[in-house]
C-alpha atoms as a PDB file:
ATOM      1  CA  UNK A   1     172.838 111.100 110.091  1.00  0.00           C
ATOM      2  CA  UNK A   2     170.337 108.953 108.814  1.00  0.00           C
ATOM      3  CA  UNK A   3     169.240 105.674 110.708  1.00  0.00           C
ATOM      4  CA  UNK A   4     167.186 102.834 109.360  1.00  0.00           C
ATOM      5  CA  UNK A   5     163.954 102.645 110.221  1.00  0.00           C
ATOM      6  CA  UNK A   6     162.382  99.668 112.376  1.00  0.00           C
ATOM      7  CA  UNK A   7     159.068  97.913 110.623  1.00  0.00           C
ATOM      8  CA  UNK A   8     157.637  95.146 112.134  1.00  0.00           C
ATOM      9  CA  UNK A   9     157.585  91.969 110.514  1.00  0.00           C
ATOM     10  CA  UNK A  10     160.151  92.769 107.843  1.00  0.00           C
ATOM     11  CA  UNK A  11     160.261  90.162 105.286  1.00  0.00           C
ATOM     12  CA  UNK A  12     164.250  89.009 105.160  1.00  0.00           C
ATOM     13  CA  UNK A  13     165.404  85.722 102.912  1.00  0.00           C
ATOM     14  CA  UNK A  14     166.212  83.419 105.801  1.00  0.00           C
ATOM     15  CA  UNK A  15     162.119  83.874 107.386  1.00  0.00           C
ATOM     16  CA  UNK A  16     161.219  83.258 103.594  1.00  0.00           C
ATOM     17  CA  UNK A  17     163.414  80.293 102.524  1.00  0.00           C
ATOM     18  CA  UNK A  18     162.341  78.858 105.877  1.00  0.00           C
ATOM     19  CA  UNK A  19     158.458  79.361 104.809  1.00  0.00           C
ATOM     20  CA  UNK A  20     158.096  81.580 107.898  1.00  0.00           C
ATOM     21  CA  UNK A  21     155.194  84.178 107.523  1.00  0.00           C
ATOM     22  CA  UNK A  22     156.543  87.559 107.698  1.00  0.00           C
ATOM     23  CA  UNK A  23     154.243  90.066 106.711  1.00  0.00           C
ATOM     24  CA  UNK A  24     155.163  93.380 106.005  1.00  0.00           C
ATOM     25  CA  UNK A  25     152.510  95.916 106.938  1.00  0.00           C
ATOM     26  CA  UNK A  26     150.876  98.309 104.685  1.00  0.00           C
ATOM     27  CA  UNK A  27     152.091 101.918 104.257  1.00  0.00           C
ATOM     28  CA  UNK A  28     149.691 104.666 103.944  1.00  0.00           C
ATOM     29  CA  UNK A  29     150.038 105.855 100.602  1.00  0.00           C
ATOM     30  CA  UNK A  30     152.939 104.542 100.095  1.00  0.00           C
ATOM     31  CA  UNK A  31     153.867 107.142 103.075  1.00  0.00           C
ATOM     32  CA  UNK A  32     156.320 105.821 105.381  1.00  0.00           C
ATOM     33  CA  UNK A  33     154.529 105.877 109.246  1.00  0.00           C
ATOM     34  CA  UNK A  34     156.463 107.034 112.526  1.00  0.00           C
ATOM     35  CA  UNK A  35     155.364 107.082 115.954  1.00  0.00           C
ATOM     36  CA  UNK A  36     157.764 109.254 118.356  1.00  0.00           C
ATOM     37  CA  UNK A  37     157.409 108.931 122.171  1.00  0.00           C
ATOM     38  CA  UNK A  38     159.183 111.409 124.560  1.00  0.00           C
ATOM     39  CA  UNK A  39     159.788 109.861 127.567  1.00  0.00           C
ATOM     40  CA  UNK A  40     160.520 110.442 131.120  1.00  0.00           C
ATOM     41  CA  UNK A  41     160.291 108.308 133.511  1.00  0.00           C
ATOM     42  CA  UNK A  42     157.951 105.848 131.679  1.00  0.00           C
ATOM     43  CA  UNK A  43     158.876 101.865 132.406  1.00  0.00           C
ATOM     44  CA  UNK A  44     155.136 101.090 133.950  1.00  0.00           C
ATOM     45  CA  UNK A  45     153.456 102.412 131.000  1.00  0.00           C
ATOM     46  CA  UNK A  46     155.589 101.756 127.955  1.00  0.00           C
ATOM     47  CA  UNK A  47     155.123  98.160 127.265  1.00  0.00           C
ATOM     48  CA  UNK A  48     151.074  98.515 127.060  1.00  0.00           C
ATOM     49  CA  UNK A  49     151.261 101.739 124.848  1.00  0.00           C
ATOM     50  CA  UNK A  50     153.772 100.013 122.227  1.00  0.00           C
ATOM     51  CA  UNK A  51     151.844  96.783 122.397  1.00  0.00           C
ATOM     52  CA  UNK A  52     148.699  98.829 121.408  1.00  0.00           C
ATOM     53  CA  UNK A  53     150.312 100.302 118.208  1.00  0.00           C
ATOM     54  CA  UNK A  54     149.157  99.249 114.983  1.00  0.00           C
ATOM     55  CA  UNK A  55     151.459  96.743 112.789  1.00  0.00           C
ATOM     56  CA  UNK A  56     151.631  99.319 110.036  1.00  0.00           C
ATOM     57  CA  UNK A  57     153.892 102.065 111.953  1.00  0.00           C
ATOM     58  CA  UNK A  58     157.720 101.381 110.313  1.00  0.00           C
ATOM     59  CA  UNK A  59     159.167 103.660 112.408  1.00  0.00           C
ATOM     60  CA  UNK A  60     159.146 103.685 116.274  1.00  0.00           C
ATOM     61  CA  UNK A  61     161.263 105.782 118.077  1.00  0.00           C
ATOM     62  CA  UNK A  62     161.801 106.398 121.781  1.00  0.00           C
ATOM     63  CA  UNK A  63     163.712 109.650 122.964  1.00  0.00           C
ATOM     64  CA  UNK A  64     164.713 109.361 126.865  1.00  0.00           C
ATOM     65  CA  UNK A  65     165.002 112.667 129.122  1.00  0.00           C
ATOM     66  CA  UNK A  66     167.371 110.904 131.623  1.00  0.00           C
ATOM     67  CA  UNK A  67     164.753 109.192 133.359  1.00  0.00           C
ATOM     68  CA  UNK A  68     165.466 107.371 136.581  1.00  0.00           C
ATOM     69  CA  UNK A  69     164.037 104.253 135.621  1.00  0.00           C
ATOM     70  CA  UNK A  70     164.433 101.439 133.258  1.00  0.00           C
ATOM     71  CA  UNK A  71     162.496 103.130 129.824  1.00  0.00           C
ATOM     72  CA  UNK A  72     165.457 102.642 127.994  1.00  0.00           C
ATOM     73  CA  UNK A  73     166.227  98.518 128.729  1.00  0.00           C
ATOM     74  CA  UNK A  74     162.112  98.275 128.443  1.00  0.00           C
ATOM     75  CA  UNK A  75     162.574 100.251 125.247  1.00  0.00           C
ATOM     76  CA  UNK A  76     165.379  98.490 123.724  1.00  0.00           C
ATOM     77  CA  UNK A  77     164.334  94.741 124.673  1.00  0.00           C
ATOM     78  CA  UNK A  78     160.587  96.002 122.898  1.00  0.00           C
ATOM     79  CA  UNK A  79     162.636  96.852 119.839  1.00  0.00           C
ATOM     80  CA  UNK A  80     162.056 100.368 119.703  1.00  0.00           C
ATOM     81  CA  UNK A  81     164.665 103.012 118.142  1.00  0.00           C
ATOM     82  CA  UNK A  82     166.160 105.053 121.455  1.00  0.00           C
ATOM     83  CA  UNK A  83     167.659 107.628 122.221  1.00  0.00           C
ATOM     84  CA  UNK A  84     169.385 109.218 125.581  1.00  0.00           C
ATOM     85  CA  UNK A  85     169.680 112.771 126.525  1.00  0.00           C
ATOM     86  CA  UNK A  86     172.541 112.930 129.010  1.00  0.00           C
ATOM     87  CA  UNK A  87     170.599 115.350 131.322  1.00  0.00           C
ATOM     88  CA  UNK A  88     167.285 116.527 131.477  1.00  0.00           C
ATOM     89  CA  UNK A  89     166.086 118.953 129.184  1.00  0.00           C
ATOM     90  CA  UNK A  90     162.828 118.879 129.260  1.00  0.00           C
ATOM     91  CA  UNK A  91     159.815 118.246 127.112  1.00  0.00           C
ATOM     92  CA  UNK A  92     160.251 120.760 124.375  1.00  0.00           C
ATOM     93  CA  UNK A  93     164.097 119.538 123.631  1.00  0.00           C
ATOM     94  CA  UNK A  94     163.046 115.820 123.643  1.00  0.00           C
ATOM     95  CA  UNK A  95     160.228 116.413 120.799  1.00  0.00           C
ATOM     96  CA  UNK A  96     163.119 118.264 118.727  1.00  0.00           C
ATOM     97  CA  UNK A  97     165.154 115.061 119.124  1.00  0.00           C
ATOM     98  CA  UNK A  98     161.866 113.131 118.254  1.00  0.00           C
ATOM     99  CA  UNK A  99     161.235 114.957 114.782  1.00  0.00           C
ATOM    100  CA  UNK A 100     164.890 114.841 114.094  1.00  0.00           C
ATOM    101  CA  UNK A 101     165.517 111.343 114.458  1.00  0.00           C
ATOM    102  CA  UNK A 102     162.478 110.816 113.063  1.00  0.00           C
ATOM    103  CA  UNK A 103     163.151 112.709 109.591  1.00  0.00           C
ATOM    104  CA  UNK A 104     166.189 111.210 109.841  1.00  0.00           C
ATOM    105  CA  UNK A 105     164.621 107.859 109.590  1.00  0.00           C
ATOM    106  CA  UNK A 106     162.565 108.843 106.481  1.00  0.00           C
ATOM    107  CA  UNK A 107     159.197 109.013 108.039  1.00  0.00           C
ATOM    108  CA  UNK A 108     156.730 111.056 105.921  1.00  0.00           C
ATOM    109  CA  UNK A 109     154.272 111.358 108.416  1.00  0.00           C
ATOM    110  CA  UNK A 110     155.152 111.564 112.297  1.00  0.00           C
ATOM    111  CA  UNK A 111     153.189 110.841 114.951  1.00  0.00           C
ATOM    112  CA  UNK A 112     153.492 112.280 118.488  1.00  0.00           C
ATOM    113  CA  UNK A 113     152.246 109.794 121.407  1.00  0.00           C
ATOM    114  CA  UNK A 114     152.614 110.128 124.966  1.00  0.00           C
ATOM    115  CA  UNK A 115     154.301 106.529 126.401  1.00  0.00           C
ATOM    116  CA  UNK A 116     152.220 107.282 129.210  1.00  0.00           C
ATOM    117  CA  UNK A 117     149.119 105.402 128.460  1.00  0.00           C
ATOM    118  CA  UNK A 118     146.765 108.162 128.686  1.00  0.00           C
ATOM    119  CA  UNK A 119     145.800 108.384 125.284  1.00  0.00           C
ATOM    120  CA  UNK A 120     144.918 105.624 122.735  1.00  0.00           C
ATOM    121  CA  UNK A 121     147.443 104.328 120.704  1.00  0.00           C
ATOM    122  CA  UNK A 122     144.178 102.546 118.388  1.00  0.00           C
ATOM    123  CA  UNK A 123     144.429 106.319 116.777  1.00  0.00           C
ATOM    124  CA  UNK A 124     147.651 106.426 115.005  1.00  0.00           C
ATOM    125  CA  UNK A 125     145.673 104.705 111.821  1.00  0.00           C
ATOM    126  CA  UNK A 126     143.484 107.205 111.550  1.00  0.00           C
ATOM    127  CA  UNK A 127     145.600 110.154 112.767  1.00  0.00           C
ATOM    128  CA  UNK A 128     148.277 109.045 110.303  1.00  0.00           C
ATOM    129  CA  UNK A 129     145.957 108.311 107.159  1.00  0.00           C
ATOM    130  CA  UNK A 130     144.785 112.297 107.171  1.00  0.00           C
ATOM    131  CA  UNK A 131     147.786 113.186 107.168  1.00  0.00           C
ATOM    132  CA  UNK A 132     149.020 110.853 104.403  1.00  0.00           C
ATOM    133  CA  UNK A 133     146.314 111.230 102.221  1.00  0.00           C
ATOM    134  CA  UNK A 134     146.859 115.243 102.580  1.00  0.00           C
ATOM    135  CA  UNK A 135     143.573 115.977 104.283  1.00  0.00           C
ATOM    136  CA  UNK A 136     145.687 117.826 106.922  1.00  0.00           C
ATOM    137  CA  UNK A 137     149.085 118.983 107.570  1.00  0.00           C
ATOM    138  CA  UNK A 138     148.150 118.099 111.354  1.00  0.00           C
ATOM    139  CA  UNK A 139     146.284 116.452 112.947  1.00  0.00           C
ATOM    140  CA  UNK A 140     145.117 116.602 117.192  1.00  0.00           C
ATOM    141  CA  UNK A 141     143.949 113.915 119.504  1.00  0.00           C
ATOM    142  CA  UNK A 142     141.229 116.563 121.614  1.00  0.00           C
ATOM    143  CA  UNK A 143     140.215 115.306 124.631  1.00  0.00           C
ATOM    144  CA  UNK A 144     137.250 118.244 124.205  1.00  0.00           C
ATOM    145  CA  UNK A 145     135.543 116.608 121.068  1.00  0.00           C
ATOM    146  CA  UNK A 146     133.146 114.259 122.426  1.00  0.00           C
ATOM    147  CA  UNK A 147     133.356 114.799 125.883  1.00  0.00           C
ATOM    148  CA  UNK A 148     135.823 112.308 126.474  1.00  0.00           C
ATOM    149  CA  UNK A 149     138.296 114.808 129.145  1.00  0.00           C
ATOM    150  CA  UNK A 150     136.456 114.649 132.311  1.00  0.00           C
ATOM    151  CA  UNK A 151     134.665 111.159 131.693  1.00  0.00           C
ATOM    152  CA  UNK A 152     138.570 109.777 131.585  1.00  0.00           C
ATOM    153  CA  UNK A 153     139.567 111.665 134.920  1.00  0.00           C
ATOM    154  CA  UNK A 154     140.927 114.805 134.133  1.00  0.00           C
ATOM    155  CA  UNK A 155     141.043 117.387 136.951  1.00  0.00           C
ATOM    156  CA  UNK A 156     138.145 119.901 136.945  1.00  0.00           C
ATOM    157  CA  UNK A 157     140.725 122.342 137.569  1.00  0.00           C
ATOM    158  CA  UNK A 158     142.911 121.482 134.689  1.00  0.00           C
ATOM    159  CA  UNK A 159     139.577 121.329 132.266  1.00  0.00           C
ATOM    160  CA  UNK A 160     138.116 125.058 133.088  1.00  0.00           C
ATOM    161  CA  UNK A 161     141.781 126.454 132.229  1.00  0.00           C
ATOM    162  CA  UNK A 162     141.821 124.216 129.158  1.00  0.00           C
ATOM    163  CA  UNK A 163     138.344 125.424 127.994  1.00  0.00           C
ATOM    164  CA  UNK A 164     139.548 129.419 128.865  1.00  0.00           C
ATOM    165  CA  UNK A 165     143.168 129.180 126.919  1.00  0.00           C
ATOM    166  CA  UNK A 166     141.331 127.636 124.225  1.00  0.00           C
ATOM    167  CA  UNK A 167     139.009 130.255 123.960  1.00  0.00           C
ATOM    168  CA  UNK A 168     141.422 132.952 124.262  1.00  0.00           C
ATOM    169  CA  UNK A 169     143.743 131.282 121.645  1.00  0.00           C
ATOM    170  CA  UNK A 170     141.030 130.667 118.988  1.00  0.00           C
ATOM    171  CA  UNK A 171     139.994 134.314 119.677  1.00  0.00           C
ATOM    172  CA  UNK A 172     143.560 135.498 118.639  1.00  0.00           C
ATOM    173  CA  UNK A 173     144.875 132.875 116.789  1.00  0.00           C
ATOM    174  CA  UNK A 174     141.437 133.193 114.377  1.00  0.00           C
ATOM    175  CA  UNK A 175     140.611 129.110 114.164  1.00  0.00           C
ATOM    176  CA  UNK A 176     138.435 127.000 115.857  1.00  0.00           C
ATOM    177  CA  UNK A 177     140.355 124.106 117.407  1.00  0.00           C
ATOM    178  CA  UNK A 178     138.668 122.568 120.290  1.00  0.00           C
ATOM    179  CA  UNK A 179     141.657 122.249 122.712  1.00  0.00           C
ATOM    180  CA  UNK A 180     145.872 123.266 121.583  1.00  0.00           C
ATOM    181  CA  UNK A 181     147.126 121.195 124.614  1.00  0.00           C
ATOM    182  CA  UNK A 182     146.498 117.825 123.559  1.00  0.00           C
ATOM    183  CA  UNK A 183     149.904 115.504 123.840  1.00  0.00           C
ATOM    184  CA  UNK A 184     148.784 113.541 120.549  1.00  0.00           C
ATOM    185  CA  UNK A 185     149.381 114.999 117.697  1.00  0.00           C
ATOM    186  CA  UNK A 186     150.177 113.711 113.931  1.00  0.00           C
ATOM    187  CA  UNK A 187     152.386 115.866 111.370  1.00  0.00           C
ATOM    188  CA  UNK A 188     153.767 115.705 107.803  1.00  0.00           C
ATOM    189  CA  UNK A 189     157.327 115.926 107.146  1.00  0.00           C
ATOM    190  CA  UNK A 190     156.944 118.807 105.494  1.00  0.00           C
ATOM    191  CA  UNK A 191     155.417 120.586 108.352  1.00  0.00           C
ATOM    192  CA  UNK A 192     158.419 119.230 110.626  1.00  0.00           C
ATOM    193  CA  UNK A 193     160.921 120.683 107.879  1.00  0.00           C
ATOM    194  CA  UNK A 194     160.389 123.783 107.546  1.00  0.00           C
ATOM    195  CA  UNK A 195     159.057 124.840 111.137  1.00  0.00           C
ATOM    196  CA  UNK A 196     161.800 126.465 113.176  1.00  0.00           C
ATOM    197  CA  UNK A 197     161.311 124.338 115.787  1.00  0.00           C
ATOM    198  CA  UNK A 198     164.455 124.899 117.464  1.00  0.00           C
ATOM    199  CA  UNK A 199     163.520 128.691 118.056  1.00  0.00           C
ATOM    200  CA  UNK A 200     160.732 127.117 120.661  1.00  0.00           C
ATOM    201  CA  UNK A 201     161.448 126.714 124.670  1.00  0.00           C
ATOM    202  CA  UNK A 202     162.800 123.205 126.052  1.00  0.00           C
ATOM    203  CA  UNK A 203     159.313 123.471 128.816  1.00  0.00           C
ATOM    204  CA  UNK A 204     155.743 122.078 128.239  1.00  0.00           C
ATOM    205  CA  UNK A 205     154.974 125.651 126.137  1.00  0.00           C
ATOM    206  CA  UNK A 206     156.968 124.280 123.424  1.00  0.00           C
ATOM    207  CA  UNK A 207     153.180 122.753 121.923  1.00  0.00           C
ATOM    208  CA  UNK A 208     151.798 125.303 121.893  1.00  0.00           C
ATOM    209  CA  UNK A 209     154.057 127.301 120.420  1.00  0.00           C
ATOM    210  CA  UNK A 210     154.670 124.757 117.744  1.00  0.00           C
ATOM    211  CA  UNK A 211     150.872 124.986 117.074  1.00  0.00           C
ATOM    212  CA  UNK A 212     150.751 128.798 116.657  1.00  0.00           C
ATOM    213  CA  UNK A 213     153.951 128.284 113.916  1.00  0.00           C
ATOM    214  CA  UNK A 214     151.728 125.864 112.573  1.00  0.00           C
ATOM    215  CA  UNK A 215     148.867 128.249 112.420  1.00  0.00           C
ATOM    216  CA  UNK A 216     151.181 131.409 111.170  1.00  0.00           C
ATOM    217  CA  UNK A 217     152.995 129.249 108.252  1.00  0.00           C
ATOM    218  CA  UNK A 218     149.331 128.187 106.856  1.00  0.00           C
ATOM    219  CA  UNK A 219     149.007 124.570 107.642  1.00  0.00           C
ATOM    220  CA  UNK A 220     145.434 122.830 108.162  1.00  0.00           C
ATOM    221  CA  UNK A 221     144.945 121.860 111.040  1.00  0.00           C
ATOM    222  CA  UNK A 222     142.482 118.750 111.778  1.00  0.00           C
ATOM    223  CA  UNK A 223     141.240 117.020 114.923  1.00  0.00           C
ATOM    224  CA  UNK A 224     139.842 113.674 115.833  1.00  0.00           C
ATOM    225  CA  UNK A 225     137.968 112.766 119.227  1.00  0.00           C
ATOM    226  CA  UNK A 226     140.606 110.849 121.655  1.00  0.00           C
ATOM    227  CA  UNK A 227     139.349 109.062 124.937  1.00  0.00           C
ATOM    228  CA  UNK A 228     141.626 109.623 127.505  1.00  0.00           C
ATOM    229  CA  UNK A 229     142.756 107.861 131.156  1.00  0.00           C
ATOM    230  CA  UNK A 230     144.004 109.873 133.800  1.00  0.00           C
ATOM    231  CA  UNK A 231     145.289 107.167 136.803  1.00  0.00           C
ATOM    232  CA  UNK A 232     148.573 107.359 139.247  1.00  0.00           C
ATOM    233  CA  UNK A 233     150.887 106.000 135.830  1.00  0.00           C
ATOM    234  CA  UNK A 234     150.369 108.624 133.716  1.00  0.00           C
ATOM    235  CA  UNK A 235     152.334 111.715 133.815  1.00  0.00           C
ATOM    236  CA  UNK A 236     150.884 114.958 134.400  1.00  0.00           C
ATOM    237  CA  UNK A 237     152.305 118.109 135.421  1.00  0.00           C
ATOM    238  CA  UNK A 238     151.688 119.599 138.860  1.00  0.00           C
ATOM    239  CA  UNK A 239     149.341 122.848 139.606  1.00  0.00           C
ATOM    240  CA  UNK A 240     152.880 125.097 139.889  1.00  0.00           C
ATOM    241  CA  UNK A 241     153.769 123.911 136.735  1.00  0.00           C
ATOM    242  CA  UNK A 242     150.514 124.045 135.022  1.00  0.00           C
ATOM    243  CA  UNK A 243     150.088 127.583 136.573  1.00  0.00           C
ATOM    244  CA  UNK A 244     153.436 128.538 134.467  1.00  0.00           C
ATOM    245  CA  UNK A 245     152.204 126.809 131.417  1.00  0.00           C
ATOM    246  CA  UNK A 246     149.537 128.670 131.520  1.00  0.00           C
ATOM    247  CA  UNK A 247     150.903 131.865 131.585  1.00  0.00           C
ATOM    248  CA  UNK A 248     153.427 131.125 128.687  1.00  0.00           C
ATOM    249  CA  UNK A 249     150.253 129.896 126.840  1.00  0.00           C
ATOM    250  CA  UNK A 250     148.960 133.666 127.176  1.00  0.00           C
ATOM    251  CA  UNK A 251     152.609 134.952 125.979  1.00  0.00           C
ATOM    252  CA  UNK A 252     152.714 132.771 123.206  1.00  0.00           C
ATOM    253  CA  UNK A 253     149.247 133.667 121.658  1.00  0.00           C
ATOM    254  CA  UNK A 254     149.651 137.843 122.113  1.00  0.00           C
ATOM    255  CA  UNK A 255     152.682 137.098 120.545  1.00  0.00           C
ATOM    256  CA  UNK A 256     151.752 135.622 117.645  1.00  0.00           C
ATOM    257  CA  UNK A 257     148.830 138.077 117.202  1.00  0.00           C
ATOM    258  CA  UNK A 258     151.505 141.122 117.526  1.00  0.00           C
ATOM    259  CA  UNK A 259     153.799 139.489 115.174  1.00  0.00           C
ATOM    260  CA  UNK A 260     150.628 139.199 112.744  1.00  0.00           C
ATOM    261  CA  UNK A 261     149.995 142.851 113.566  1.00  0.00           C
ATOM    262  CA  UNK A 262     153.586 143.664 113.014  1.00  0.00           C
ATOM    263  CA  UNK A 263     154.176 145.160 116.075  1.00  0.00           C
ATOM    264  CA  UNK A 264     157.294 142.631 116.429  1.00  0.00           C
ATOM    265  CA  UNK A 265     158.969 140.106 114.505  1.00  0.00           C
ATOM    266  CA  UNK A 266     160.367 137.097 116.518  1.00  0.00           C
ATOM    267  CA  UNK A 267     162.571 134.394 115.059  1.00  0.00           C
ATOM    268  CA  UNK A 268     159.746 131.627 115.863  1.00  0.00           C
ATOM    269  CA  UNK A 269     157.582 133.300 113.329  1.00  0.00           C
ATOM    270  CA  UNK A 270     159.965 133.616 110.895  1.00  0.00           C
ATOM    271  CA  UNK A 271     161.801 131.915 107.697  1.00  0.00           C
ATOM    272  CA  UNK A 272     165.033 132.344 108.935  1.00  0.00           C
ATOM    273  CA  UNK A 273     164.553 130.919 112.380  1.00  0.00           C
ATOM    274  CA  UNK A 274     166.462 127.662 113.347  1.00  0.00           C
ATOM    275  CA  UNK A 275     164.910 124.461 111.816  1.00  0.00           C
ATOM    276  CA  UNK A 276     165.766 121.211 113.006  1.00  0.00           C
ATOM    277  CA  UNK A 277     169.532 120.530 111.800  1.00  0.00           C
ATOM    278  CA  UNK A 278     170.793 117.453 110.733  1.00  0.00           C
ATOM    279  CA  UNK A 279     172.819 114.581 112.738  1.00  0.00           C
ATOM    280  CA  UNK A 280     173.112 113.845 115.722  1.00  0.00           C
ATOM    281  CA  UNK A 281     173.750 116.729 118.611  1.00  0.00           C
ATOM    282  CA  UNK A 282     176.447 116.335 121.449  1.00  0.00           C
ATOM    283  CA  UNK A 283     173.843 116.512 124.204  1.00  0.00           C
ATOM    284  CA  UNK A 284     172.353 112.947 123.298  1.00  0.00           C
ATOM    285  CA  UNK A 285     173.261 109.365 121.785  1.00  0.00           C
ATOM    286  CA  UNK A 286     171.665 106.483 120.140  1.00  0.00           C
ATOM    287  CA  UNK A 287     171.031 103.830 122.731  1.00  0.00           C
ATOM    288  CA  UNK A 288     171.997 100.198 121.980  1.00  0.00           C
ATOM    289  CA  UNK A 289     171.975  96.938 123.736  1.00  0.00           C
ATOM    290  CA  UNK A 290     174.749  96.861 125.849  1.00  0.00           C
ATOM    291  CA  UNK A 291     177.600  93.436 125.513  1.00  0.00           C
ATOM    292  CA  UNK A 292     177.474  90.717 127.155  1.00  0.00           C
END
């Protein structure tokens, strides 16, 4: 089901016969620009990462996890696209819903931000343009490049085991990225299409398992240095949690390098697997103002 997409400023004939200035930002290359944010729980934080986003995103879509909170009345009065889950999935499932509703919209190039505030939404320009102008297929916000990780608050703990997966990943995966667990990350449609993206878990893993499909179906990967703020706001997952991403981290990369090998062959590596379908699925709805 296709749903149309939300640009800022749009020029209509009443703004124009009344001589109101309506610009209409710039695409990218004539690429139509989206900007997905799963959310959970994100009502403090919202309103100062969608005020930071640049005029020329036409697309901005928020997908709620059932959060507690008010996201989706902040989200709807801010004039976002939204979306509901009716329970909580968890993070994997909500970016499927992202990319869906996003291709759905028409968006050429999509870009993944966290609503949390911890990374800069003064990016998306520059994370977006490499991708439009085909420099990359993807592109990653690393908190590694540049030092920016620890200087914005991250845990010690959380860097070391982010500098040791990396290491074993590259190692297996055969590239040099300089961190795969970044939550800012920019795609082309095409990359979106044909990934079977639906074949990855509902949990935290599903990045990095998206990044090893990306990595295993040939797409160039690129990364730009993103400063980052950890503070009580931003969402973070706890040490037991981090302790099983971690582990599903390791799964995912022998994985990939036995399914190179061909020592297995898994449907997440695979043609055939299950790609993002269209419409809309039973398990969420598109969220509009309620009546008076």
């Amino acid at each position: 089901m296709a749903h149309a997409a939300f640009k800022t400023g749009g020029l209509n004939s009443c703004s124009a016969a009344q001589g109101i200035d309506t610009k209409v930002p710039d695409m990218i290359n004539g690429k139509q620009i989206a900007v997905v944010m799963p959310a959970y729980n994100a009502e403090k934080t919202l309103e100062a990462t969608v005020g930071e986003l640049p005029e020329l995103v036409d697309i901005r879509i928020l997908v709620d996890d059932h959060s507690s909170d008010r996201t989706v009345d902040l989200a709807r009065r801010l004039g976002l696209l939204v979306f509901q889950h009716d329970r909580n999935y968890g993070y994997g499932r909500n970016q499927q819903t992202c990319y869906r509703e996003a291709l759905a919209a028409g968006a050429d190039v999509v870009i993944m931000l966290h609503p949390d505030y911890q990374y800069t939404p003064h990016l998306v320009t520059a994370m977006a343009s490499m991708v439009a102008y085909g420099v990359y297929d993807v592109v990653l916000g690393s908190r590694i490049v540049g030092g920016t990780a620890l200087h914005g608050g991250m845990p010690l703990y959380k860097y070391v085991s982010n500098r040791l997966l990396t290491a074993f990943e590259n190692l297996f995966l055969r590239v040099k990225l300089s961190e795969y667990h970044t939550g800012y990350r920019a795609f082309s449609r095409q990359v979106l299409a044909k990934l079977p993206l639906l074949e990855n878990s509902d949990d935290f893993v599903f990045d990095n398992q998206m990044l090893a499909q990306c990595v295993h179906f040939g797409f160039r990967i690129g990364e730009v240095s993103c400063p980052t703020k950890y503070f009580e706001e931003a969402s973070s997952i706890n040490f037991r949690r981090s302790v099983k991403y971690g582990f599903g981290v390791l799964a995912t990369t022998l994985q990939f390098a036995m399914q190179r090998a061909g020592l297995i062959h898994l449907p997440r590596f695979s043609d055939e697997g299950r790609k993002l379908d269209p419409g809309i699925p039973k398990y969420y709805v598109r969220s509009t103002a309620r009546s008076a």
